[in-house]
Protein backbone atom coordinates (compact mmCIF):
# COMPACT_ATOMS: atom_id res chain seq x y z
CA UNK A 1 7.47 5.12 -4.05
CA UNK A 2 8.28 8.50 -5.68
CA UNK A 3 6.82 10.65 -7.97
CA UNK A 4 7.20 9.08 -11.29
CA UNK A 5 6.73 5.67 -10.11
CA UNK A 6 2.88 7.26 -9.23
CA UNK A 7 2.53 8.64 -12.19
CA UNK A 8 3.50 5.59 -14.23
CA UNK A 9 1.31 3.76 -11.99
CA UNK A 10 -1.96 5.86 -12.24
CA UNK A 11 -1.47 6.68 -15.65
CA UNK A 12 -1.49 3.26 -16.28
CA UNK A 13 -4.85 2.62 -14.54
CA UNK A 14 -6.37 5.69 -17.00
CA UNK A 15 -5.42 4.29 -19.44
CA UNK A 16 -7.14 0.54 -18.87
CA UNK A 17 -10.78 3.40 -19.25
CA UNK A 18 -9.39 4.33 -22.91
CA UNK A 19 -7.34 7.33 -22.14
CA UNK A 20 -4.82 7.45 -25.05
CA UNK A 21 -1.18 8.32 -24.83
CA UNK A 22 -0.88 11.50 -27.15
CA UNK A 23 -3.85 12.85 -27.23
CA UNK A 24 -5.09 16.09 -25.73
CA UNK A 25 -7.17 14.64 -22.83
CA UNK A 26 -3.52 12.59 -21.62
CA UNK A 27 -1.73 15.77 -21.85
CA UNK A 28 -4.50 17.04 -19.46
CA UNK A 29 -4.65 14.32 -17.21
CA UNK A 30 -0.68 13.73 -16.65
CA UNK A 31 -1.34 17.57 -15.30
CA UNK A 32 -3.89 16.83 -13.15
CA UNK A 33 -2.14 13.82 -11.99
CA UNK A 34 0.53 15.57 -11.40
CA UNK A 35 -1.09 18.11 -9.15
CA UNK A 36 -3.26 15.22 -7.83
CA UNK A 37 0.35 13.38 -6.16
CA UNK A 38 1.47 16.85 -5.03
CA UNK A 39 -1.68 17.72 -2.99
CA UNK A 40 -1.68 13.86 -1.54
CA UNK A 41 1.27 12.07 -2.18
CA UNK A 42 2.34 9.61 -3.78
CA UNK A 43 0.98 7.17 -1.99
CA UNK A 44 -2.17 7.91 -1.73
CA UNK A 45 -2.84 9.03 -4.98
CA UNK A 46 -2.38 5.70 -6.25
CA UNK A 47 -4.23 4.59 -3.65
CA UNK A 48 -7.33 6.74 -4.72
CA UNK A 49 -6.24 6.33 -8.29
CA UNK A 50 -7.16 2.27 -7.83
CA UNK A 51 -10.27 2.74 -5.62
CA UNK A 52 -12.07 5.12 -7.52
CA UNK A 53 -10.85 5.13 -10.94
CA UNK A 54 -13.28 6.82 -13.44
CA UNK A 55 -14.01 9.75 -10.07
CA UNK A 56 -10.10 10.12 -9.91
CA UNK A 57 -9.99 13.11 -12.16
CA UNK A 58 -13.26 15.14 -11.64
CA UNK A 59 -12.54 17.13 -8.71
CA UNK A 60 -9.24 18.10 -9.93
CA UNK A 61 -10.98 19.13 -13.39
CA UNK A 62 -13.62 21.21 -11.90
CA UNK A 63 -10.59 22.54 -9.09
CA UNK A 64 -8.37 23.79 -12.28
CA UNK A 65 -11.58 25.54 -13.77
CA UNK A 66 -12.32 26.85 -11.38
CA UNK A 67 -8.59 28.59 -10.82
CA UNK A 68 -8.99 29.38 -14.61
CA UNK A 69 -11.56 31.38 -14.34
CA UNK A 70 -10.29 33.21 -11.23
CA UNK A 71 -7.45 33.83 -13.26
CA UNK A 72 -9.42 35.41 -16.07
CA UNK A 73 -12.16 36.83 -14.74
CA UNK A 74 -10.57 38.49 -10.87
CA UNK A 75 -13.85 40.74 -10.16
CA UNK A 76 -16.49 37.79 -10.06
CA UNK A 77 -14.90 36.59 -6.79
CA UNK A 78 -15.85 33.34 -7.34
């Protein structure tokens, strides 16, 4: 499985929860997705994609904010 075939895959199991194609939060997730198979793989980001669903996202989300605010704010060594 590459890639794309992942990201087909797992966006399709977002979207089963309501995620809609187009809309701000898909743009967002298709990132984190993204970032999600090229920290784990392919593999097993569908993997963890199908066993834990609604979870699949949050640690990525709070990851990026993290980096955001790094980003913006370099003297709070956070």
């Amino acid at each position: 499985m590459n890639k794309f075939q992942a990201m087909a895959q797992i966006m399709e199991i977002l979207c089963e929860d309501g995620l809609q194609p187009g809309t701000q939060e898909y743009k967002v997730a298709r990132k984190l997705v993204s970032n999600k198979i090229d920290n784990l793989g392919p593999k097993a980001a569908l993997e963890q994609a199908t066993r834990s669903k609604g979870k699949f996202l949050e640690q990525d989300s709070a990851e990026n904010i993290l980096e955001d605010l790094r980003e913006k704010f370099p003297h709070l060594n956070i």
